[in-house]
N, C-alpha and C. Protein backbone atom coordinates (compact mmCIF):
# COMPACT_ATOMS: atom_id res chain seq x y z
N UNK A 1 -26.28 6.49 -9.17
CA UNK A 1 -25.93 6.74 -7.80
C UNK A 1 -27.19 6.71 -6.95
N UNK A 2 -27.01 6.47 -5.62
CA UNK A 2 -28.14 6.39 -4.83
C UNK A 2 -28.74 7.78 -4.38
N UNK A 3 -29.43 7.67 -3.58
CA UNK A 3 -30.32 9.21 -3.18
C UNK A 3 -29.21 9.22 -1.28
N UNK A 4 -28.73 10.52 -1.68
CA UNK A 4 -28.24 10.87 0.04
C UNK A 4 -29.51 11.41 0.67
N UNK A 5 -28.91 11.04 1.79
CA UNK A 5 -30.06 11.73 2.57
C UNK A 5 -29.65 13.27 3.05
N UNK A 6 -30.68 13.89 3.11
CA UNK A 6 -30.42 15.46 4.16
C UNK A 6 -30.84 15.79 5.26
N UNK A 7 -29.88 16.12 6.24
CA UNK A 7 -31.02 16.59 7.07
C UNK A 7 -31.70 18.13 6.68
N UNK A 8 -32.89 17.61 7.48
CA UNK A 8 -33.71 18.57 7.12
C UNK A 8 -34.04 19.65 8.31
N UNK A 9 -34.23 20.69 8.24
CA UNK A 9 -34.36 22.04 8.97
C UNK A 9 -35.45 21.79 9.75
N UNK A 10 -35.29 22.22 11.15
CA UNK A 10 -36.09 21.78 11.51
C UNK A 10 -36.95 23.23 12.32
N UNK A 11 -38.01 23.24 13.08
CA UNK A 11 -38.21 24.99 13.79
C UNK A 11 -37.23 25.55 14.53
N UNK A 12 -36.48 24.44 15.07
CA UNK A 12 -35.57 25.54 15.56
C UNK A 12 -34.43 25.99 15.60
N UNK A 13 -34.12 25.22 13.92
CA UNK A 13 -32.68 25.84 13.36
C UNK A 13 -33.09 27.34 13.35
N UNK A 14 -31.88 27.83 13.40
CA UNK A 14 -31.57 29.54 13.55
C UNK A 14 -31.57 29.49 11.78
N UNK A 15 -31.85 30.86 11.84
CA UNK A 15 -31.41 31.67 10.20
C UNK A 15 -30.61 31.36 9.74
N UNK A 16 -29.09 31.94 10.53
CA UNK A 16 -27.76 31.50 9.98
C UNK A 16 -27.68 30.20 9.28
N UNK A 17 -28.18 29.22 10.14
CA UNK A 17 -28.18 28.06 9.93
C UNK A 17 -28.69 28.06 8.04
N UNK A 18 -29.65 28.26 8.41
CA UNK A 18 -30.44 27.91 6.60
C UNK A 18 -29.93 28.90 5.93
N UNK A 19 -29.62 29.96 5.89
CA UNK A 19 -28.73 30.99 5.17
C UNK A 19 -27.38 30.17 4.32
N UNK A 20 -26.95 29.55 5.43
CA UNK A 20 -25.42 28.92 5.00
C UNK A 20 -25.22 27.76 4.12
N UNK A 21 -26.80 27.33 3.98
CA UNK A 21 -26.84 26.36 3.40
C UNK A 21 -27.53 26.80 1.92
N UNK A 22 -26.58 25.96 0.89
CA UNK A 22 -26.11 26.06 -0.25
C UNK A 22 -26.94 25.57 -1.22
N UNK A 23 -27.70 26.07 -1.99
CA UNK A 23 -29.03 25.53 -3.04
C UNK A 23 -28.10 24.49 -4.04
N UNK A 24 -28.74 23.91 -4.58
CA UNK A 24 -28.50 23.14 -6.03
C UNK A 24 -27.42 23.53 -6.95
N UNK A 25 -28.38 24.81 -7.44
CA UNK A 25 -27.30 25.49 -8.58
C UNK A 25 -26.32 26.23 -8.00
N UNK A 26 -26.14 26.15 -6.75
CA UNK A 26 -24.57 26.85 -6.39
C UNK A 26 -23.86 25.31 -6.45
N UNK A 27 -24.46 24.34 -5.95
CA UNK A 27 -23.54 23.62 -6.07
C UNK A 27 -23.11 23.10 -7.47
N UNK A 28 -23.81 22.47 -8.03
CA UNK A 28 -23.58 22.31 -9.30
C UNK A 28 -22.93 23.20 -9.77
N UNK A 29 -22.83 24.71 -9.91
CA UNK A 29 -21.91 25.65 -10.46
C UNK A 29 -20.10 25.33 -9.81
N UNK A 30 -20.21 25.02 -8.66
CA UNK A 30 -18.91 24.95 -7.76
C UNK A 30 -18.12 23.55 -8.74
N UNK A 31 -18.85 22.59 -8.92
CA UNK A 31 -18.70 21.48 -9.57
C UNK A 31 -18.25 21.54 -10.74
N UNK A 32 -18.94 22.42 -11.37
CA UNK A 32 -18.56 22.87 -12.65
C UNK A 32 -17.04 23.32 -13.04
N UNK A 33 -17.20 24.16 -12.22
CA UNK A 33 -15.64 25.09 -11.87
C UNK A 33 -14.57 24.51 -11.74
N UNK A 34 -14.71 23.12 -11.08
CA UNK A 34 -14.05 22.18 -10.56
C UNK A 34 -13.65 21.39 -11.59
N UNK A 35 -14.51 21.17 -12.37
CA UNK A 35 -14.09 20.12 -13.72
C UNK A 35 -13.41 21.22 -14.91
N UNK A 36 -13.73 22.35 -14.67
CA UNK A 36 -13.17 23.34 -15.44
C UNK A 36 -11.40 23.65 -15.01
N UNK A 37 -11.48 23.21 -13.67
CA UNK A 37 -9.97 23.85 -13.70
C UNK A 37 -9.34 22.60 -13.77
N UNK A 38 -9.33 21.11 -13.44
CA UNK A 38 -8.64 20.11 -13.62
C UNK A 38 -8.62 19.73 -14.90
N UNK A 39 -9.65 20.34 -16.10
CA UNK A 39 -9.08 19.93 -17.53
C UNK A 39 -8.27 20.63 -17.79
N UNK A 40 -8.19 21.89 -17.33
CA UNK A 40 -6.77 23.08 -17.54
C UNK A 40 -6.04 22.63 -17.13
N UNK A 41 -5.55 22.35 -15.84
CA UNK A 41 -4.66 21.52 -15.51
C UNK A 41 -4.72 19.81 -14.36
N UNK A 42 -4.21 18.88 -15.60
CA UNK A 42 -4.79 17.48 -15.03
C UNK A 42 -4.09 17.51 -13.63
N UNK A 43 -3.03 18.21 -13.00
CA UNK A 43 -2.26 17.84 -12.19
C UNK A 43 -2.82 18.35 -10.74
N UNK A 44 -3.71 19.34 -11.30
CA UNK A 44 -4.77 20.27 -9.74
C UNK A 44 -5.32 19.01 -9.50
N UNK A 45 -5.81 18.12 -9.29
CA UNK A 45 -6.68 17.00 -9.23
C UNK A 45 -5.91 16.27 -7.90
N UNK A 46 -4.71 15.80 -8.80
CA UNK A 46 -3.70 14.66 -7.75
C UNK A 46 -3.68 15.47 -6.86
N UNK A 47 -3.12 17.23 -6.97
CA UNK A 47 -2.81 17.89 -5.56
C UNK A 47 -3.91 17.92 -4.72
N UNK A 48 -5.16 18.36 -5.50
CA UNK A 48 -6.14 18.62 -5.00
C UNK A 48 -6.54 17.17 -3.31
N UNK A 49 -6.66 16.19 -4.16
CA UNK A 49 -6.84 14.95 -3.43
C UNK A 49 -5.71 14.83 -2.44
N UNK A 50 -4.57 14.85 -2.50
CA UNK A 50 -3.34 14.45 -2.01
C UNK A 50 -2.73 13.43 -2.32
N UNK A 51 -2.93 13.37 -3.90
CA UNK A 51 -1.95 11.98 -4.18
C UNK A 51 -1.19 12.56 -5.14
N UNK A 52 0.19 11.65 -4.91
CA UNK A 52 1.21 11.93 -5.64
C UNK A 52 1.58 12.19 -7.14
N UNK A 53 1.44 13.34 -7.54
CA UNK A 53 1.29 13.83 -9.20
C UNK A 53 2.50 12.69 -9.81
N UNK A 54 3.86 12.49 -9.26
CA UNK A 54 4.89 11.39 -9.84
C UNK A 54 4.40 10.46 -10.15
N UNK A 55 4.70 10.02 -11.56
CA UNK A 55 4.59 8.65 -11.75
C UNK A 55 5.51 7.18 -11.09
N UNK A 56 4.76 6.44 -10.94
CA UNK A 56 5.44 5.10 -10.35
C UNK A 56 6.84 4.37 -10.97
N UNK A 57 7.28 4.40 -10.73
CA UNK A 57 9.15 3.65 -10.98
C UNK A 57 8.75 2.55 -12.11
N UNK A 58 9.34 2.35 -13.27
CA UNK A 58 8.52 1.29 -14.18
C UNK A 58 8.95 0.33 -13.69
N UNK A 59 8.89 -0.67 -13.99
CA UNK A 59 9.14 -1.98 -13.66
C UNK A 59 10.51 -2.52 -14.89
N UNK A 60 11.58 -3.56 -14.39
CA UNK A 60 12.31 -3.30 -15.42
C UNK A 60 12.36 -4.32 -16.04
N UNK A 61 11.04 -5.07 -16.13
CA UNK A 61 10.83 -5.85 -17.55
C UNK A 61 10.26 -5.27 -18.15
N UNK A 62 9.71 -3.86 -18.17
CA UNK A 62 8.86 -3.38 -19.04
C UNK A 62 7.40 -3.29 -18.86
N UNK A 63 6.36 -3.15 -19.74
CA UNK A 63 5.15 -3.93 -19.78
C UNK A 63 4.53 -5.05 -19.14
N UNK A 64 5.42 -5.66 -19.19
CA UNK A 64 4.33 -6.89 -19.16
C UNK A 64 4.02 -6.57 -18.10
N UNK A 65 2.89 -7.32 -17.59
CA UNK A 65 2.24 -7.19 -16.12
C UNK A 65 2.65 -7.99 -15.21
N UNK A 66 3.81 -8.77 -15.28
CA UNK A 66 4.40 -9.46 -13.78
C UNK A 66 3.59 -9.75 -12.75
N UNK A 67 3.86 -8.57 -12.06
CA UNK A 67 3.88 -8.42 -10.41
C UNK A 67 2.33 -8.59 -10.42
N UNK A 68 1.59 -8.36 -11.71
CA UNK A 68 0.14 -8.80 -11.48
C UNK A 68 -0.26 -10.11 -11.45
N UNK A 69 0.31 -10.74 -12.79
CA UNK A 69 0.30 -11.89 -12.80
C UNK A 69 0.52 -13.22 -11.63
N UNK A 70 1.80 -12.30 -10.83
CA UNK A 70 2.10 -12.84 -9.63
C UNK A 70 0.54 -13.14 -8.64
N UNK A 71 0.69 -12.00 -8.37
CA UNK A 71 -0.39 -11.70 -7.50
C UNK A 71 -1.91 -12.54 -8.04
N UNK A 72 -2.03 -12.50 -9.25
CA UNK A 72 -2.99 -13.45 -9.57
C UNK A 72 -2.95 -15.13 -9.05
N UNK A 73 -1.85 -15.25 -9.73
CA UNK A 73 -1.56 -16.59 -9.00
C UNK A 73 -1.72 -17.11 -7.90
N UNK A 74 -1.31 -15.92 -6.65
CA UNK A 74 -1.22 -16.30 -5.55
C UNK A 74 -2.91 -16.47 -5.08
N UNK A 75 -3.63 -15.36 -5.49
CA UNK A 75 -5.04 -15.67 -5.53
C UNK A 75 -5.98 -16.77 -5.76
N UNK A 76 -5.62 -17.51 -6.89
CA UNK A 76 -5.70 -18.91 -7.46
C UNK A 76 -5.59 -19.89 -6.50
N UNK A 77 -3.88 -19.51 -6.08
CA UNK A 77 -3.58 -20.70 -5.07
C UNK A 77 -4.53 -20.50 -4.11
N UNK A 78 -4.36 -19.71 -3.07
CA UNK A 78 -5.46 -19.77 -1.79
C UNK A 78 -6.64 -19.94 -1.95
N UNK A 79 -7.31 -19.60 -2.91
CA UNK A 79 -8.62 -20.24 -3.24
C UNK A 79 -8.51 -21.56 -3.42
N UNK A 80 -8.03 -22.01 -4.53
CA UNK A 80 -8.07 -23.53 -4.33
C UNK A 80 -7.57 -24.27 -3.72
N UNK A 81 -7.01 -23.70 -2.85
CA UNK A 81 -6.68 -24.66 -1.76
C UNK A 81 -7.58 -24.86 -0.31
N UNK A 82 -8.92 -24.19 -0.67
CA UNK A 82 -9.93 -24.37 0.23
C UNK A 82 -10.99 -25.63 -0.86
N UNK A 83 -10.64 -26.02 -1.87
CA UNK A 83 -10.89 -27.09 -2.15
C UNK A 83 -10.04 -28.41 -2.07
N UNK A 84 -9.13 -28.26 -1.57
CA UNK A 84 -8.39 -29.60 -1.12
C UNK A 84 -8.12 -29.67 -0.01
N UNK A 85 -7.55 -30.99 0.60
CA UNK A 85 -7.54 -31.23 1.73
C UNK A 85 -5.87 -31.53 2.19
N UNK A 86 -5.75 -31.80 2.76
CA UNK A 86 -4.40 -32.76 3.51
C UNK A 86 -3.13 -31.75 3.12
N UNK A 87 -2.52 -32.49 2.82
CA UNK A 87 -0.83 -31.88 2.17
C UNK A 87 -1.18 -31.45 1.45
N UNK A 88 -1.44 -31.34 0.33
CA UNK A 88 -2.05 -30.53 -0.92
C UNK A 88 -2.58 -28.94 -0.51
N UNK A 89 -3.73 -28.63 0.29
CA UNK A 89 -3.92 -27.87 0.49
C UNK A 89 -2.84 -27.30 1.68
N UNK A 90 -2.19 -27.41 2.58
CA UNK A 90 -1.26 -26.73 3.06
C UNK A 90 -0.07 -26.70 1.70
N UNK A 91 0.05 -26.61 1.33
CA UNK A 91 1.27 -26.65 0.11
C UNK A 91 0.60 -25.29 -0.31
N UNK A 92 -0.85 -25.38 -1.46
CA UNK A 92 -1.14 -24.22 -2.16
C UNK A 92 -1.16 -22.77 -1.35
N UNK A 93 -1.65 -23.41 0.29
CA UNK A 93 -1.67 -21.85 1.12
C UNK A 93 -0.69 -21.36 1.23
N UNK A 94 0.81 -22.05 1.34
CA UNK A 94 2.19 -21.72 1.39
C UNK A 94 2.42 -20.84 0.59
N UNK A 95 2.04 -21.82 -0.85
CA UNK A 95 2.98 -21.11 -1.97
C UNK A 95 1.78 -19.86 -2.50
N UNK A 96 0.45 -19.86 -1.80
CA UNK A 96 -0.29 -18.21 -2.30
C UNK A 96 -0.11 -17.50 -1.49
N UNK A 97 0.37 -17.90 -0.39
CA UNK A 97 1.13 -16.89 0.41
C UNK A 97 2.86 -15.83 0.38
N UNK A 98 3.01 -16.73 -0.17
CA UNK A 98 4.78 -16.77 -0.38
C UNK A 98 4.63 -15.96 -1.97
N UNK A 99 3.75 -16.13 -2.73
CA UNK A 99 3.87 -15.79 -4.46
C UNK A 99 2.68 -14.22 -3.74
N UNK A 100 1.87 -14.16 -2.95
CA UNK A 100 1.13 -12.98 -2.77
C UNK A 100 2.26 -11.72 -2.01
N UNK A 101 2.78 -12.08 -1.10
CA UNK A 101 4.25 -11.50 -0.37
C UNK A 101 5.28 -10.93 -1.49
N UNK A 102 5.56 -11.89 -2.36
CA UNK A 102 6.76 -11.63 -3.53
C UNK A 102 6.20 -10.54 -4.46
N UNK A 103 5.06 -10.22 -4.96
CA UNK A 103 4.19 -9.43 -5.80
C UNK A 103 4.41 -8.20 -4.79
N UNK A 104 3.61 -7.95 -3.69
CA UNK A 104 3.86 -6.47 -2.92
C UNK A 104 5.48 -6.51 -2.99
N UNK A 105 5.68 -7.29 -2.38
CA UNK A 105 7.19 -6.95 -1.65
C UNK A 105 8.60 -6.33 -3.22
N UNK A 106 8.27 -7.09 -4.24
CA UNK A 106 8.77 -6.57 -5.36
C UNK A 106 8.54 -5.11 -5.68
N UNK A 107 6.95 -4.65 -5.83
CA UNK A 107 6.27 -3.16 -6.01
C UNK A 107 6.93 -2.16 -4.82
N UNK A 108 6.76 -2.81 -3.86
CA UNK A 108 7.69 -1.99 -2.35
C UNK A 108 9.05 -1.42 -2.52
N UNK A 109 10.06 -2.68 -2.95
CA UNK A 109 11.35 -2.24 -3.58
C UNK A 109 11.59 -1.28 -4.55
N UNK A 110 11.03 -1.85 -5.58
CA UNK A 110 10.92 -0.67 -7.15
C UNK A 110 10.71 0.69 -6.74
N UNK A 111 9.71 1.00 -5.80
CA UNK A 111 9.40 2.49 -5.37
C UNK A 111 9.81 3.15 -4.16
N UNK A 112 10.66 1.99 -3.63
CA UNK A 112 11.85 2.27 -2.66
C UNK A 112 12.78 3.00 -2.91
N UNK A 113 13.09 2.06 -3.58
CA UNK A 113 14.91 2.84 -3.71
C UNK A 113 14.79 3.37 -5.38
N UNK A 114 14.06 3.62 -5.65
CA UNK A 114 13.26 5.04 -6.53
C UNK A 114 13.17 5.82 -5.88
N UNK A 115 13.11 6.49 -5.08
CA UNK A 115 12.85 7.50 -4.09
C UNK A 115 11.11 8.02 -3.94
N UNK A 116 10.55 6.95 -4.48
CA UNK A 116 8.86 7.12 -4.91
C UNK A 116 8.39 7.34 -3.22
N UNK A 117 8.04 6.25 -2.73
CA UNK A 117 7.67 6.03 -1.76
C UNK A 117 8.61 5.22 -0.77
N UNK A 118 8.50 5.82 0.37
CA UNK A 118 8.91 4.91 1.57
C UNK A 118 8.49 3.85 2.11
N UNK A 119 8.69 1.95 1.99
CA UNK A 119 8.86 0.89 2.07
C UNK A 119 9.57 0.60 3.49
N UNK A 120 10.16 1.45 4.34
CA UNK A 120 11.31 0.76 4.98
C UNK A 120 11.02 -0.04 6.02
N UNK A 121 9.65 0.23 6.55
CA UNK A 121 8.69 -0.76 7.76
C UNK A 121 8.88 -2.08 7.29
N UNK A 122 8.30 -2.18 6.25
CA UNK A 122 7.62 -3.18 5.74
C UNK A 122 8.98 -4.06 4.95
N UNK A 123 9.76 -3.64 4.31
CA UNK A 123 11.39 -4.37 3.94
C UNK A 123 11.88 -4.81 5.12
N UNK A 124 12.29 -3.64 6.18
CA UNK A 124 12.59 -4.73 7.23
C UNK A 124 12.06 -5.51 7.44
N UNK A 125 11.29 -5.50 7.68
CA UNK A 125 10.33 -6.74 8.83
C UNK A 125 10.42 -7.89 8.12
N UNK A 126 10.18 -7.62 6.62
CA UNK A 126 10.39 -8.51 5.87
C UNK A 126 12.46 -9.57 5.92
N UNK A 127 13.31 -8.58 6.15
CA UNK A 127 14.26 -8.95 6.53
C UNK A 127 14.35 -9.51 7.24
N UNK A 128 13.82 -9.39 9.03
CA UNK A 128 13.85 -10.07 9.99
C UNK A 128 12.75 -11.34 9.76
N UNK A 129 11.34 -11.24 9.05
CA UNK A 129 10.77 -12.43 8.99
C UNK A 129 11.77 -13.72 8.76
N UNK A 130 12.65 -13.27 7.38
CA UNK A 130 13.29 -13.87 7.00
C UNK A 130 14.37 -14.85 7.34
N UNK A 131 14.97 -13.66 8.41
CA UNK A 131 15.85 -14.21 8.83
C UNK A 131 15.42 -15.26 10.02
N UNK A 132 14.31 -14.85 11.11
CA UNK A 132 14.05 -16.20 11.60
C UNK A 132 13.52 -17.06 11.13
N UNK A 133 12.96 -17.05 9.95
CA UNK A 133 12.61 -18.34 9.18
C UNK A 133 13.68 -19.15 8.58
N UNK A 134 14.95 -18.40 8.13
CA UNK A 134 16.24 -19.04 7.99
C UNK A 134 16.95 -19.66 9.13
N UNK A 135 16.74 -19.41 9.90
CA UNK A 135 17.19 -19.68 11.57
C UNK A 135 17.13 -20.74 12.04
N UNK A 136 15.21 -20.88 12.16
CA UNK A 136 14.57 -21.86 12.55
C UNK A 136 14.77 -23.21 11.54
N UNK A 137 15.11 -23.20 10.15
CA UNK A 137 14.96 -24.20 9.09
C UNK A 137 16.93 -24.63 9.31
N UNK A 138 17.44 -23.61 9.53
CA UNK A 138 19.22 -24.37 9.51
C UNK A 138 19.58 -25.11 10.24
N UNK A 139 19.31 -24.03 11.66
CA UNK A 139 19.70 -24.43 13.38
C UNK A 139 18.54 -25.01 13.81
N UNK A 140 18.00 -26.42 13.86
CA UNK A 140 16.98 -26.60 14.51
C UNK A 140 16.47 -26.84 15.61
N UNK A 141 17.23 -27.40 16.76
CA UNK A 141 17.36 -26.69 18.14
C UNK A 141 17.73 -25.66 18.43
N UNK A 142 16.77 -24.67 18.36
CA UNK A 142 17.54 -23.58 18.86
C UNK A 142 16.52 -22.41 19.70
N UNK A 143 16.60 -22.12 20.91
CA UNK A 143 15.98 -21.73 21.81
C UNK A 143 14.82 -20.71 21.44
N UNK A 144 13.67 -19.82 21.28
CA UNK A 144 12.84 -18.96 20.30
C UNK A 144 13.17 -17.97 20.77
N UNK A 145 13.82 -17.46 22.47
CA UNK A 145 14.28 -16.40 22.58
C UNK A 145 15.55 -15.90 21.45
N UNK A 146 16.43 -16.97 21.40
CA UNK A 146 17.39 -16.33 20.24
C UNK A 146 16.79 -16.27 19.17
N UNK A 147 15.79 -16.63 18.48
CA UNK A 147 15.26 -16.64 16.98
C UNK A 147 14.89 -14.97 17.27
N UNK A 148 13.47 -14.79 18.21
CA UNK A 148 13.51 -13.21 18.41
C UNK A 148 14.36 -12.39 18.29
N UNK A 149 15.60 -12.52 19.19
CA UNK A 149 16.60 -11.87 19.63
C UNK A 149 16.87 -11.30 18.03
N UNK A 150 17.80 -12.43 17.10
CA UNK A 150 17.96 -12.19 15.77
C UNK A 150 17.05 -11.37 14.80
N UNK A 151 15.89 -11.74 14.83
CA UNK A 151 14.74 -10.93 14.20
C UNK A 151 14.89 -9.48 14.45
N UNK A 152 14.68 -9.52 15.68
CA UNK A 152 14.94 -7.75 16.02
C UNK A 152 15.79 -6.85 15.70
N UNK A 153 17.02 -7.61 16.01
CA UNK A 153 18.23 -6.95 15.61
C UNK A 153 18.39 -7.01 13.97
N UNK A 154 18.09 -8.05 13.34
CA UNK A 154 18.12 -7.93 11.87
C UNK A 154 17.28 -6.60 11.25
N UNK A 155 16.11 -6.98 11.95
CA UNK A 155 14.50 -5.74 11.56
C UNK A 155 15.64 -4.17 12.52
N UNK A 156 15.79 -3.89 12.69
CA UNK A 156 16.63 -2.67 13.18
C UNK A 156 17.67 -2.39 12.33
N UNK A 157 18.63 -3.27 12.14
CA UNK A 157 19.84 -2.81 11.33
C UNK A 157 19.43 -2.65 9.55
N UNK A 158 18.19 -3.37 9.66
CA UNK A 158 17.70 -3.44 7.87
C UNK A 158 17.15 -2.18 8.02
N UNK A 159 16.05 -1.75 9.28
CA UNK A 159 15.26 -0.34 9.15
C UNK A 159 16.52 1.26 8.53
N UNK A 160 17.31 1.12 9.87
CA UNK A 160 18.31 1.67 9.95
C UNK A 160 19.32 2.27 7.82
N UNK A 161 19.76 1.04 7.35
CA UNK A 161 19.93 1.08 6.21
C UNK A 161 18.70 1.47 5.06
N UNK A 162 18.03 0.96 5.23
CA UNK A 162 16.45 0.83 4.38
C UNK A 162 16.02 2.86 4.57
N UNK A 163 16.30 3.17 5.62
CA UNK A 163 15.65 4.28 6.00
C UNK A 163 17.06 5.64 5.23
N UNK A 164 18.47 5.31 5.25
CA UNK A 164 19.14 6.01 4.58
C UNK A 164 19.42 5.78 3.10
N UNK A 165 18.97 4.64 2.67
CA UNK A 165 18.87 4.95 1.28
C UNK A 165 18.06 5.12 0.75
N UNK A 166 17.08 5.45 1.60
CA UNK A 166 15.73 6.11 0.92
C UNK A 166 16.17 7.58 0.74
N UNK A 167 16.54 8.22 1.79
CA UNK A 167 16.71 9.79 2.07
C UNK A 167 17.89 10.34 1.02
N UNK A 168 18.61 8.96 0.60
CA UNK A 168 19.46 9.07 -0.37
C UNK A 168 18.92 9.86 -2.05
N UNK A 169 17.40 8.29 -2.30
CA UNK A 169 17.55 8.46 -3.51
C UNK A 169 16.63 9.72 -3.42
N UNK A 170 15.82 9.78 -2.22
CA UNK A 170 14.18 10.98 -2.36
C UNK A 170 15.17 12.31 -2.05
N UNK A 171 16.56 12.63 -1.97
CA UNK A 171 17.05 13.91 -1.66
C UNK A 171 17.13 14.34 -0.30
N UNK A 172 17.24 13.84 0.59
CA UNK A 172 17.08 13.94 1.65
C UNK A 172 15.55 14.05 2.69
N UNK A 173 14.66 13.09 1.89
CA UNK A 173 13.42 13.22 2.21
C UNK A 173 13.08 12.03 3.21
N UNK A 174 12.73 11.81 4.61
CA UNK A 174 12.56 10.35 5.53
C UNK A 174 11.33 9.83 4.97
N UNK A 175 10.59 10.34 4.30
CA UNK A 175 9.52 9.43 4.18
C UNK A 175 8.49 10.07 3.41
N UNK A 176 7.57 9.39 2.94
CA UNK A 176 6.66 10.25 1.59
C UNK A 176 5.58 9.17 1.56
């Protein structure tokens, strides 16, 4: 680890001031204490920090690492697609975009409607992306105020649902 810096006392810090301040071996003792009570119990730690002592929703293939693998891929793609040019490289940014999206957006669900964590921003929007991208590719004249229009209202009625079956599975909890 590197060296922190301190400030240092200067003439016309007050007493209090240097009084309050804490030598070495108090700290190190406090530290101590600290590693003493999270081996007693591993779970003071998560509370301690503020992260969630629950474990994550498994995944229901099991093991394998999927959603990583995914996500690897998509990594792959966008990188190499700053080595190609033309159609080729718009293709790989697509599809490391589209395979990087599918990896979160899968992990989002699983701990959704698990009652793990709350997703419902981010599902909608994902709903309404969707839906004006379905919009724009069916109906292809079709004005961008209505593509919005649709988006919104889709991203609302998905929030709306998305947001009660969360409170469903977390017990009546809006968000975590």
């Amino acid at each position: 680890m590197g060296r922190r810096s301190r400030k240092r006392l200067g003439a016309g810090d007050s007493a209090a001031v240097r009084e309050s301040r804490s030598t070495r071996a108090q700290r190190d003792e406090a530290r101590r204490r600290r590693a003493e009570a999270v081996a007693r119990n591993p779970d003071a730690r998560s509370a301690r920090v503020g992260r969630d002592p629950r474990p994550r929703p498994p995944a229901p293939w099991g093991s394998f690492p999927l959603t990583e693998l995914v996500v690897l891929l998509a990594i792959v793609c966008l990188v190499s697609a700053f080595f190609f040019h033309g159609e080729r490289s718009r293709t790989l940014l697509a599809g490391g975009a589209a395979l990087g999206s599918l990896g979160g957006l899968e992990l989002s669900i699983r701990e959704h409607f698990a009652g793990y964590k709350s997703h419902t921003t981010m599902l909608s929007g994902a709903i309404g992306v969707i839906t004006m991208v379905v919009l724009v590719l069916v109906v292809h004249p079709i004005a961008l105020w209505l593509v919005l229009l649709s988006g919104v209202a889709t991203f609302a009625a998905a929030f709306w649902l998305f947001r009660e079956a969360f409170k469903r599975r977390s017990g009546g909890v809006g968000f975590r």
